[in-house]
C-alpha atoms as a PDB file:
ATOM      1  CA  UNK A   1       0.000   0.000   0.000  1.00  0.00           C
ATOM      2  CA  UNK A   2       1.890   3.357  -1.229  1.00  0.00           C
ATOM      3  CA  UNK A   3       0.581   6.199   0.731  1.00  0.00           C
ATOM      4  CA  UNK A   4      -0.637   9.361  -1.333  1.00  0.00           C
ATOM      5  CA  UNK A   5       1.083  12.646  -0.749  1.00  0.00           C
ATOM      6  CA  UNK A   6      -0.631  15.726  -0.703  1.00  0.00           C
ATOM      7  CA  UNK A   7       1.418  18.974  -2.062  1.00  0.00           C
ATOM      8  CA  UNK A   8       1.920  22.036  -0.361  1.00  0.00           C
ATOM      9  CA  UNK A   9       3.361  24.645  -1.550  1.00  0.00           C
ATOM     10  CA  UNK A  10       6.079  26.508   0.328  1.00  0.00           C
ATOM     11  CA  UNK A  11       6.747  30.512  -0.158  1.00  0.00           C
ATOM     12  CA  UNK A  12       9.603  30.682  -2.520  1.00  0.00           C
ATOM     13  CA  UNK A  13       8.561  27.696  -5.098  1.00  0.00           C
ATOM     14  CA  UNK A  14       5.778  30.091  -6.503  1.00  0.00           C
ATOM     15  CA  UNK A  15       6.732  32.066  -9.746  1.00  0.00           C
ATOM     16  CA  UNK A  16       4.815  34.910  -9.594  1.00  0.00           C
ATOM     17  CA  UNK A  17       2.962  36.163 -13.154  1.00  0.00           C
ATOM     18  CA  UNK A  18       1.691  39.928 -13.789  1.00  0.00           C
ATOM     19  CA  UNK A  19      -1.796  40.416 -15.432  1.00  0.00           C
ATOM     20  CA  UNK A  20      -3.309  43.635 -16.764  1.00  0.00           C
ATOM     21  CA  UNK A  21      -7.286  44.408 -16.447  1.00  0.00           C
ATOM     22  CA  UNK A  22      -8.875  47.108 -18.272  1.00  0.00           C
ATOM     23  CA  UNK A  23     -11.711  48.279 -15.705  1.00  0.00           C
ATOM     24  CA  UNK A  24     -13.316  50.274 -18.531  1.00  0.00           C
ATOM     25  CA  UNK A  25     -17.403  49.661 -18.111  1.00  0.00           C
ATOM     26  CA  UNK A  26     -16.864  46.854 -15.641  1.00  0.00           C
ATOM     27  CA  UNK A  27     -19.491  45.877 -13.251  1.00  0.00           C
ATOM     28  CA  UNK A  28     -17.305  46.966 -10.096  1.00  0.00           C
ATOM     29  CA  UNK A  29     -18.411  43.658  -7.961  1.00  0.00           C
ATOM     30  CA  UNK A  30     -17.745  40.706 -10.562  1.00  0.00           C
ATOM     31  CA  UNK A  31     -14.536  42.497 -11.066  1.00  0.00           C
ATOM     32  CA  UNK A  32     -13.214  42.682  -7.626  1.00  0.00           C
ATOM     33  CA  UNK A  33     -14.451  39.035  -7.447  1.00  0.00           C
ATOM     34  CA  UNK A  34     -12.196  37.833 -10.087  1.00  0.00           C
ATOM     35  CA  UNK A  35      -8.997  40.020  -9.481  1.00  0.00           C
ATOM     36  CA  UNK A  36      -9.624  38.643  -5.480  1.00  0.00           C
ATOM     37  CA  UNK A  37      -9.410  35.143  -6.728  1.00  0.00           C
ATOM     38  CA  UNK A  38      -5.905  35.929  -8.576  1.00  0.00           C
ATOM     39  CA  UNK A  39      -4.250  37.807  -5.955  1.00  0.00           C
ATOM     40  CA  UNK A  40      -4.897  34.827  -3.314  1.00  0.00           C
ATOM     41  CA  UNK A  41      -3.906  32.159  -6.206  1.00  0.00           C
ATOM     42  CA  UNK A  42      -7.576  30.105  -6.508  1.00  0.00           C
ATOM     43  CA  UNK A  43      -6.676  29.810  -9.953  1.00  0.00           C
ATOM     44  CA  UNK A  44      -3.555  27.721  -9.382  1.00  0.00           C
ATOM     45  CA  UNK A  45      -3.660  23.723  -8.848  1.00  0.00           C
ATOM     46  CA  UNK A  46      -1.189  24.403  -6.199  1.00  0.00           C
ATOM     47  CA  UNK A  47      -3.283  26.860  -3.966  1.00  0.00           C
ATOM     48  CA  UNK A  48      -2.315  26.883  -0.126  1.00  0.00           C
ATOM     49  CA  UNK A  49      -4.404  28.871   2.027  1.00  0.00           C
ATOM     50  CA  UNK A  50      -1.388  29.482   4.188  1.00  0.00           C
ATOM     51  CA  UNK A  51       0.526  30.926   1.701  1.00  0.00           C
ATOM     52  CA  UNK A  52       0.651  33.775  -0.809  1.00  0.00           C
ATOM     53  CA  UNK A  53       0.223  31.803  -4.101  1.00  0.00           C
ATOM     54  CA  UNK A  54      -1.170  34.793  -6.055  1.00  0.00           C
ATOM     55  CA  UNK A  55      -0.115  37.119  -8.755  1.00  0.00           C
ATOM     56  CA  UNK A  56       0.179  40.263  -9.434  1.00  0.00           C
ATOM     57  CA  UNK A  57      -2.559  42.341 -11.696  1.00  0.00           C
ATOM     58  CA  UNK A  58      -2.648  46.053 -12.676  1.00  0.00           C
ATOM     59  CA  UNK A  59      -5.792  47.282 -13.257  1.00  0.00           C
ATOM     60  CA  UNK A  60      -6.631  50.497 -15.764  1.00  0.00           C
ATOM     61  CA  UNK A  61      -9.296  53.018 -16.178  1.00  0.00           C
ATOM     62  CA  UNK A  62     -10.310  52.222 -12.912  1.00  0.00           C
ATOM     63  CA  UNK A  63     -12.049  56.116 -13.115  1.00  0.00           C
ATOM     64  CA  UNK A  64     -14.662  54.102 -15.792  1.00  0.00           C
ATOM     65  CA  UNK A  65     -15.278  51.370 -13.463  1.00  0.00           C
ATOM     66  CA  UNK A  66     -19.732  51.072 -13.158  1.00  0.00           C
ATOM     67  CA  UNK A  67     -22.089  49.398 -10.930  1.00  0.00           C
ATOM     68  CA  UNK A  68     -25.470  47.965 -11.961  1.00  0.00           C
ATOM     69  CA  UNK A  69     -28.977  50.029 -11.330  1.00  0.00           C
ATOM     70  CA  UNK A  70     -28.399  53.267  -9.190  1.00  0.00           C
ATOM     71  CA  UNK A  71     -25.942  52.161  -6.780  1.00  0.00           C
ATOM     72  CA  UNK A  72     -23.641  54.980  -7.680  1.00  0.00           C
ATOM     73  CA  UNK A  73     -25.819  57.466  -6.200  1.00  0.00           C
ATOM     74  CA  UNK A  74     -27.591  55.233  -3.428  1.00  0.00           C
ATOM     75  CA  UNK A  75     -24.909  53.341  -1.567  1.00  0.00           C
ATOM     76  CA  UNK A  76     -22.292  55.410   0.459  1.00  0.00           C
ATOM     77  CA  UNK A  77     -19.510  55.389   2.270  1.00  0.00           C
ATOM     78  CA  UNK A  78     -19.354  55.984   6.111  1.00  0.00           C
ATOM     79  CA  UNK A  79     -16.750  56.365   8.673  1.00  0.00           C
ATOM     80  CA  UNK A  80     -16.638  58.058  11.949  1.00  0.00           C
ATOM     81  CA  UNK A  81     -14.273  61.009  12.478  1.00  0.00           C
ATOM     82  CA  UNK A  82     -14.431  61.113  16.315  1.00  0.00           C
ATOM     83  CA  UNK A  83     -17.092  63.592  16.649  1.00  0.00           C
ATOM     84  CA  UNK A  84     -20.361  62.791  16.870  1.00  0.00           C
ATOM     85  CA  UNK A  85     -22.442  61.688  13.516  1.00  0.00           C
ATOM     86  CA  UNK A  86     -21.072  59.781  11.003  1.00  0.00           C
ATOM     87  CA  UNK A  87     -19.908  61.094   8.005  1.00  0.00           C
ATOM     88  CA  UNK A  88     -21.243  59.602   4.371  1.00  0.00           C
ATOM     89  CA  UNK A  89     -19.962  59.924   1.003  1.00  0.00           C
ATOM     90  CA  UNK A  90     -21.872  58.348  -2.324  1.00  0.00           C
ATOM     91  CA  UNK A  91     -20.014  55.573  -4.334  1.00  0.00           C
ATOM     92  CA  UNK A  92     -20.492  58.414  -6.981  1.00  0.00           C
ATOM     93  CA  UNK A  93     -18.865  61.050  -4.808  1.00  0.00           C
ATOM     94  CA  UNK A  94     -16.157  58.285  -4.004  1.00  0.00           C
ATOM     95  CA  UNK A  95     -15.422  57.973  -7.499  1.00  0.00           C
ATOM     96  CA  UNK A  96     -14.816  61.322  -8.610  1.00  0.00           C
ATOM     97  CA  UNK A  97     -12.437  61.663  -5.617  1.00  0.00           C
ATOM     98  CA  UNK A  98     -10.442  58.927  -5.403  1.00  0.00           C
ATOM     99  CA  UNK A  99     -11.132  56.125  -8.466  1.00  0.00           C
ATOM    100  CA  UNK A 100      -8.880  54.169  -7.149  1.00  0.00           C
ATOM    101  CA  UNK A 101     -10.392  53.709  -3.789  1.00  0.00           C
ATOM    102  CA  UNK A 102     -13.622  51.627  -5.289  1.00  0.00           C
ATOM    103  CA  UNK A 103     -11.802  49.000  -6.536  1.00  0.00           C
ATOM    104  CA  UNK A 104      -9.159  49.072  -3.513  1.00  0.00           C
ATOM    105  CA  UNK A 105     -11.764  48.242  -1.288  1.00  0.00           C
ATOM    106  CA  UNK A 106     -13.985  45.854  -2.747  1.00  0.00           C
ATOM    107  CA  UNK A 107     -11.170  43.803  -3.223  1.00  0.00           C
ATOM    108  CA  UNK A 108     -10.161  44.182   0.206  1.00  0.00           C
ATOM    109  CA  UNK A 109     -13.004  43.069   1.521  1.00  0.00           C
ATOM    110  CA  UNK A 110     -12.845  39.980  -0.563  1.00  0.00           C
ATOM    111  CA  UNK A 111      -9.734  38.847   0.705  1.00  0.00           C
ATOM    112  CA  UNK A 112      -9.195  37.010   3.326  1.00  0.00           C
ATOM    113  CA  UNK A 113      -9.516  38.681   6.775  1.00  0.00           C
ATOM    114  CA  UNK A 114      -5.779  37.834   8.316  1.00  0.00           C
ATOM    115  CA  UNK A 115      -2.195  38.474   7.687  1.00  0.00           C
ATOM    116  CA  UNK A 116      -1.420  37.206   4.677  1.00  0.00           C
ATOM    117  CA  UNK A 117      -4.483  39.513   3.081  1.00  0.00           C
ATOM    118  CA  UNK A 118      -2.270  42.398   3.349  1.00  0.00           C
ATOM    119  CA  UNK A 119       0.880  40.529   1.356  1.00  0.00           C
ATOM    120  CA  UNK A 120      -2.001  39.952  -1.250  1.00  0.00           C
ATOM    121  CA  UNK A 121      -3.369  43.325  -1.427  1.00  0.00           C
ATOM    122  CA  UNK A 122       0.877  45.017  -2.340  1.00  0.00           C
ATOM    123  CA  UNK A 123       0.590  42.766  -5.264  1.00  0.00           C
ATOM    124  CA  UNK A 124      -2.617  44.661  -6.509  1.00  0.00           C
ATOM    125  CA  UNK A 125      -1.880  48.125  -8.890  1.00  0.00           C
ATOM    126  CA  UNK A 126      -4.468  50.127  -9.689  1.00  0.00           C
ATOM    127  CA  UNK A 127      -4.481  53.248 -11.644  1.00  0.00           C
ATOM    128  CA  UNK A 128      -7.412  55.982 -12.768  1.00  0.00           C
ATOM    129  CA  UNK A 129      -5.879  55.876 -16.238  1.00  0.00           C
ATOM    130  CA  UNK A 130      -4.585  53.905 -19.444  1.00  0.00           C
ATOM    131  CA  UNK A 131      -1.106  53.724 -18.717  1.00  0.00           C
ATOM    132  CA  UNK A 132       1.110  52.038 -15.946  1.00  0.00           C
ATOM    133  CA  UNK A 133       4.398  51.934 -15.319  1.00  0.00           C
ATOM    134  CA  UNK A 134       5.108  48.200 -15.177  1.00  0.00           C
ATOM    135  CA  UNK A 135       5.508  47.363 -19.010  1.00  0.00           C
ATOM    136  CA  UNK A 136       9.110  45.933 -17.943  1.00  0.00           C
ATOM    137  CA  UNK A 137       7.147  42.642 -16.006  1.00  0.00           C
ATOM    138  CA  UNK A 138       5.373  42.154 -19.575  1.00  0.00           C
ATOM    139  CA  UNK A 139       2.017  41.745 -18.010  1.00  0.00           C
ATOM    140  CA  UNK A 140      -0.897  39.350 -20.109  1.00  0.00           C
ATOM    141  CA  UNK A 141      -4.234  40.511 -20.324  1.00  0.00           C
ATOM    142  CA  UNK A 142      -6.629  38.874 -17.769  1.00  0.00           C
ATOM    143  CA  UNK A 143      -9.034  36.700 -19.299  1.00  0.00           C
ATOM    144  CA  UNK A 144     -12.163  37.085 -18.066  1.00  0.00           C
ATOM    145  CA  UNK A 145     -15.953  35.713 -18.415  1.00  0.00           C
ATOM    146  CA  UNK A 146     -17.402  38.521 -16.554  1.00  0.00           C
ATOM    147  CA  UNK A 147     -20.214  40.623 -18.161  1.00  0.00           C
ATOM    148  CA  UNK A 148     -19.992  44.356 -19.254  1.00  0.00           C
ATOM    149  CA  UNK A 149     -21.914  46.639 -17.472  1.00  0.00           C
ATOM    150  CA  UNK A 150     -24.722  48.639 -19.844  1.00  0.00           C
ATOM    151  CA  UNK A 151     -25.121  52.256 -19.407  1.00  0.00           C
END
């Protein structure tokens, strides 16, 4: 009787790719979903949950990022300042601001909720507009199922 071994991966056998996402009329939540899935390395046969199998991806035109229905203007932001009431701040608002921050945080909060979440979340680039600066790592385009979002 020969005994099977399960692999586990250990934190320097991993060869970390780069993928590029274009964010341009994306429904915000199926994107985060898949970019989530990436950065903690689901899509690898050799996923470890204790270690940081994912890649890296860049994502653009994350200023054109959408959401479905009228989320933009209905869902908001809140955080507490310290003084009493709670400030609030539209997705739409949000957007206009800081584009960056959608995506950032949607992701975030699909990631696992421990220490190795933050490791995942270096590897993620975002930027408002077409161009990034890591054409030297040769990035491939992200293929992806998702559906566009219809304005």
């Amino acid at each position: 009787m020969v005994a099977q071994r399960t692999y586990v991966a250990k934190p320097g056998e991993i060869e970390k790719n780069w993928f590029v996402v274009d964010a341009d009329n994306e429904v915000l939540g199926r994107l985060a979903s898949d970019i989530a899935v990436i950065l903690m390395g689901k899509h690898r046969p050799e996923y470890t949950p204790h270690v940081d199998c994912g890649d890296f991806v860049i994502v653009l035109n994350a200023e054109k990022v959408a959401m479905t229905g009228q989320k933009m203007d209905v869902r908001h932001y809140t955080w507490y300042t310290g003084h009493p009431g709670l400030r609030l701040e539209s997705y739409g608002d949000r957007q206009a601001r800081k584009p960056e921050d959608l995506i950032y945080h949607a992701v975030r909060r699909m990631l696992p909720k421990n220490k190795l979440a933050r490791h995942m979340l270096e590897k993620l680039k975002i930027y408002a507009g077409p161009d990034h600066p890591h054409a030297a790592q040769v990035p491939q385009p992200l293929k992806r199922t998702g559906k566009k979002a219809t304005a």
